[in-house]
C-alpha atoms as a PDB file:
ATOM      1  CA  UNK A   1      -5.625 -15.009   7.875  1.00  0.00           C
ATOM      2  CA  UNK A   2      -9.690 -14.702   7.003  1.00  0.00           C
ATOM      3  CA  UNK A   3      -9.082 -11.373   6.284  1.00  0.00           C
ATOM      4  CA  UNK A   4      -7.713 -12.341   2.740  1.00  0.00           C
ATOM      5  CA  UNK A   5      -8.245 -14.034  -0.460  1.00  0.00           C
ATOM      6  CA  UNK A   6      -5.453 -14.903  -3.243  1.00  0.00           C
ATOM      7  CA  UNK A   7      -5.450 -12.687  -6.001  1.00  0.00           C
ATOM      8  CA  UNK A   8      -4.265 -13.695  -9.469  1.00  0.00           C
ATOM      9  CA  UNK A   9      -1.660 -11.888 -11.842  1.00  0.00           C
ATOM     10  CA  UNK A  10      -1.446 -12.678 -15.560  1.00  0.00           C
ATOM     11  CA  UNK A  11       2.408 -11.545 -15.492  1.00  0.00           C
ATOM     12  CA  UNK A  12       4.423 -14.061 -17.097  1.00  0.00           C
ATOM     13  CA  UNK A  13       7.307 -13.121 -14.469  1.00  0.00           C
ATOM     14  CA  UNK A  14       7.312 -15.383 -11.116  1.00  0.00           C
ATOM     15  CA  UNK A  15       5.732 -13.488  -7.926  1.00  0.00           C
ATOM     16  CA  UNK A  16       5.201 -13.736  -4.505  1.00  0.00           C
ATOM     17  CA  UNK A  17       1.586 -14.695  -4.046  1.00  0.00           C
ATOM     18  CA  UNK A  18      -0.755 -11.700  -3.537  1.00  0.00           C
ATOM     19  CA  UNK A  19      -3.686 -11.157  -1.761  1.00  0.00           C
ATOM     20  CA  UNK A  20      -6.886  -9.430  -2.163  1.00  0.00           C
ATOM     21  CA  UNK A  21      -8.210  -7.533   1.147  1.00  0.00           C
ATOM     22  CA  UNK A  22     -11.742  -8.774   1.656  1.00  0.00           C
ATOM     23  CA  UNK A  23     -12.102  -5.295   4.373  1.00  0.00           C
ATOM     24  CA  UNK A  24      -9.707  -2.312   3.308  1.00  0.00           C
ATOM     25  CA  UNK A  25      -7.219  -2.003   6.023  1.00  0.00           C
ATOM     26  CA  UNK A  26      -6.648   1.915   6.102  1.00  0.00           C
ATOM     27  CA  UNK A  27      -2.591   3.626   4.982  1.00  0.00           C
ATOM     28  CA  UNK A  28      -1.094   6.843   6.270  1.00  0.00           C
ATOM     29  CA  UNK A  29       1.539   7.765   4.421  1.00  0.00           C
ATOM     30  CA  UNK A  30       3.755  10.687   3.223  1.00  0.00           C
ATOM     31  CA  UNK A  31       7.414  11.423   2.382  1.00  0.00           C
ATOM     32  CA  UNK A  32      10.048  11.200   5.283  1.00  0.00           C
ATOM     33  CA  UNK A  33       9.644  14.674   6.866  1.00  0.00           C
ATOM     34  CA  UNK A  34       6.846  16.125   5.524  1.00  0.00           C
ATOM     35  CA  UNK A  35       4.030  16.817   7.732  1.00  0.00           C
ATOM     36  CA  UNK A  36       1.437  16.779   4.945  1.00  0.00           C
ATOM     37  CA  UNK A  37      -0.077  13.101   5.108  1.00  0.00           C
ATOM     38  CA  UNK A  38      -2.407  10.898   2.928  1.00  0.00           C
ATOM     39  CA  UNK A  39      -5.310   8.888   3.365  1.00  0.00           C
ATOM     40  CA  UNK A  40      -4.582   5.114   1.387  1.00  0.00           C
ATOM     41  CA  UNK A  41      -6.155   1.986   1.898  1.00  0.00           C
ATOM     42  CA  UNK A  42      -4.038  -1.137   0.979  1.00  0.00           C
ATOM     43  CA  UNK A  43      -6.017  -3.253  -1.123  1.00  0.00           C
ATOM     44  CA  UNK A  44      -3.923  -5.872  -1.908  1.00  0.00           C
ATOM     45  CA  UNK A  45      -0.846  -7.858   0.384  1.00  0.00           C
ATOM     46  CA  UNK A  46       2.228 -10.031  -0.579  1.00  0.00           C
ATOM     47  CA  UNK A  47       5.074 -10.810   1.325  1.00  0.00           C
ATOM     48  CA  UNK A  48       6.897  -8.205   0.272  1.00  0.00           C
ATOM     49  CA  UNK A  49       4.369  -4.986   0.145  1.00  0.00           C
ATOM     50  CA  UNK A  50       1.157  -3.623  -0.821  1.00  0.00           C
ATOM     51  CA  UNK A  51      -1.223  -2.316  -3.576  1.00  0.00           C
ATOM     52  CA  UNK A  52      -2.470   1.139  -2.212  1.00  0.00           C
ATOM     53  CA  UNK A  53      -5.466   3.386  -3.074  1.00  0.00           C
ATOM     54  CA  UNK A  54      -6.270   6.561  -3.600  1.00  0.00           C
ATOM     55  CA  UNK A  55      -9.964   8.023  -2.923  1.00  0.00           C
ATOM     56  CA  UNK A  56      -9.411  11.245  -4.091  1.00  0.00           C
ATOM     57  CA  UNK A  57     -10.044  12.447  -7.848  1.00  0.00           C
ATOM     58  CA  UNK A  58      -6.883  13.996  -8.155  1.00  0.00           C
ATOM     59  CA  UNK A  59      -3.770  12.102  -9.222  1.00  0.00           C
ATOM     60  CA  UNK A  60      -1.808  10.059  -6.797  1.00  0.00           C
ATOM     61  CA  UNK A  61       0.871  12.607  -5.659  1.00  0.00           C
ATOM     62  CA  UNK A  62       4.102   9.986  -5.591  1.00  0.00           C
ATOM     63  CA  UNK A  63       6.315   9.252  -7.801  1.00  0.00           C
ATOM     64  CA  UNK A  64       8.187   5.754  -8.780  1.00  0.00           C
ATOM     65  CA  UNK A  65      11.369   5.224  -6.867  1.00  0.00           C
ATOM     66  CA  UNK A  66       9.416   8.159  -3.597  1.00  0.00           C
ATOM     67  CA  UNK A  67      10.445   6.902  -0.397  1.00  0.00           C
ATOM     68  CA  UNK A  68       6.904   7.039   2.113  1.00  0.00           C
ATOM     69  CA  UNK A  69       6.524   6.452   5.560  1.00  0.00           C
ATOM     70  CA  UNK A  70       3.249   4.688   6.217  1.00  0.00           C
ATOM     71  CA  UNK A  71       1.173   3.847   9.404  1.00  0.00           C
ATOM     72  CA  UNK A  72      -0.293   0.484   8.102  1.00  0.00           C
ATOM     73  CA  UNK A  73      -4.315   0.340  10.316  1.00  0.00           C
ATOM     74  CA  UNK A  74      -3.734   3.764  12.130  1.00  0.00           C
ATOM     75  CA  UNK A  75      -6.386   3.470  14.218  1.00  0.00           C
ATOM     76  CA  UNK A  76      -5.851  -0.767  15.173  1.00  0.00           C
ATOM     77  CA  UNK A  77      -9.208  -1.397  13.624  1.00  0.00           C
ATOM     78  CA  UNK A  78      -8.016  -4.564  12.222  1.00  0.00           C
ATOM     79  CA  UNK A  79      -4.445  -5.491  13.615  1.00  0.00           C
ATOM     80  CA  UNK A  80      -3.794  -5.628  16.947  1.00  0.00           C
ATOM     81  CA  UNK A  81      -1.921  -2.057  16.634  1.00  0.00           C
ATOM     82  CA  UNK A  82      -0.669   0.241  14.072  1.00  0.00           C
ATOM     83  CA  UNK A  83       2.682  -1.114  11.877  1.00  0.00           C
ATOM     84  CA  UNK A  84       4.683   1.812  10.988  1.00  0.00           C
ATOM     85  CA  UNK A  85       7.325   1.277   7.878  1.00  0.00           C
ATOM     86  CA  UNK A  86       9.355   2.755   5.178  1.00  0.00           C
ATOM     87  CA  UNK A  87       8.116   1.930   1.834  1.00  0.00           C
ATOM     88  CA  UNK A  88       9.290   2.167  -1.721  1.00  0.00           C
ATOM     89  CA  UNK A  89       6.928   3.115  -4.719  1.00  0.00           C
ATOM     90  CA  UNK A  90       7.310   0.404  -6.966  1.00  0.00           C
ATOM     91  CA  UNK A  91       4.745   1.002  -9.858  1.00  0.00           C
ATOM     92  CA  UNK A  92       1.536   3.373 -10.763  1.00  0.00           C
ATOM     93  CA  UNK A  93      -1.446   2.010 -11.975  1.00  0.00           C
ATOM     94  CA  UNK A  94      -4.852   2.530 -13.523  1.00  0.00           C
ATOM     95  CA  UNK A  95      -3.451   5.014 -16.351  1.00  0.00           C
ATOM     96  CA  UNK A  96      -6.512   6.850 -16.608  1.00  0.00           C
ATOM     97  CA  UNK A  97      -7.171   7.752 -13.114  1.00  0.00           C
ATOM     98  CA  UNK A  98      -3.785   7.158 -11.523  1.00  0.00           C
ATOM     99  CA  UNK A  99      -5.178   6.464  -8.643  1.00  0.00           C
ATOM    100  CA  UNK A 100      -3.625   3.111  -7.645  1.00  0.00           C
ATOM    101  CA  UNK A 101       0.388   2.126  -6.515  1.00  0.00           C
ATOM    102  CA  UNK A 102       2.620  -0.410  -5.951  1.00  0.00           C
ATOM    103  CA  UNK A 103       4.792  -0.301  -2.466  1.00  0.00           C
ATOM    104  CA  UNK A 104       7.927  -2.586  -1.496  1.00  0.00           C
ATOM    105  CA  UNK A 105       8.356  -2.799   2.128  1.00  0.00           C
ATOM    106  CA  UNK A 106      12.253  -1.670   3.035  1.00  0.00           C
ATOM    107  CA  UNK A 107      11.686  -1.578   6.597  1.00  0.00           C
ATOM    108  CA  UNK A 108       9.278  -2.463   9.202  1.00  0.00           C
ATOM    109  CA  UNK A 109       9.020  -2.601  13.014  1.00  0.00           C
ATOM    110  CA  UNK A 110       9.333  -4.803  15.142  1.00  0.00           C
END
């Protein structure tokens, strides 16, 4: 994939290998059944789900543990076509502007 680079982690716990996006691939997401939706952009991949970002000044408005639906390249800019999946928030980051979270992947499509 030229579309990536490997990103490091200092964690001392063993991880799937992550990768920095070298072009943003754009994230719609919100909760299951709300029609209220977010613009993200994923800015880092592993195998098993993504680092989003938030543009907007306000805080990120999920929670750990918030079940999302996301549209992974909406428009097929950079995949072939959109991926849709169900995603878990796994972690917040960047304390001071909250801006920044984790994502497991529960379920894709095909």
């Amino acid at each position: 994939m030229s579309h990536l680079r490997t990103h490091t982690d200092d964690s001392q716990r063993p991880r799937n290998p992550r990768y920095a996006l070298r072009k943003d691939i754009e994230v719609t997401t919100g909760t299951i059944g709300a029609t209220l939706s977010y613009p993200l952009v994923a800015r880092i991949v592993s195998r098993s789900g993504l680092l989003l970002s938030w543009a907007s000044t306000v805080h990120v408005p999920f929670i750990e543990n918030t079940i999302l639906a996301l549209t992974i390249d909406p428009k097929g800019d950079v995949l072939k076509a959109p991926v849709n999946c169900l995603a878990k928030v796994v972690g917040r980051f960047g304390i001071a502007t909250n801006r920044e979270f984790g994502v497991s992947i529960v379920q894709i499509d095909p």
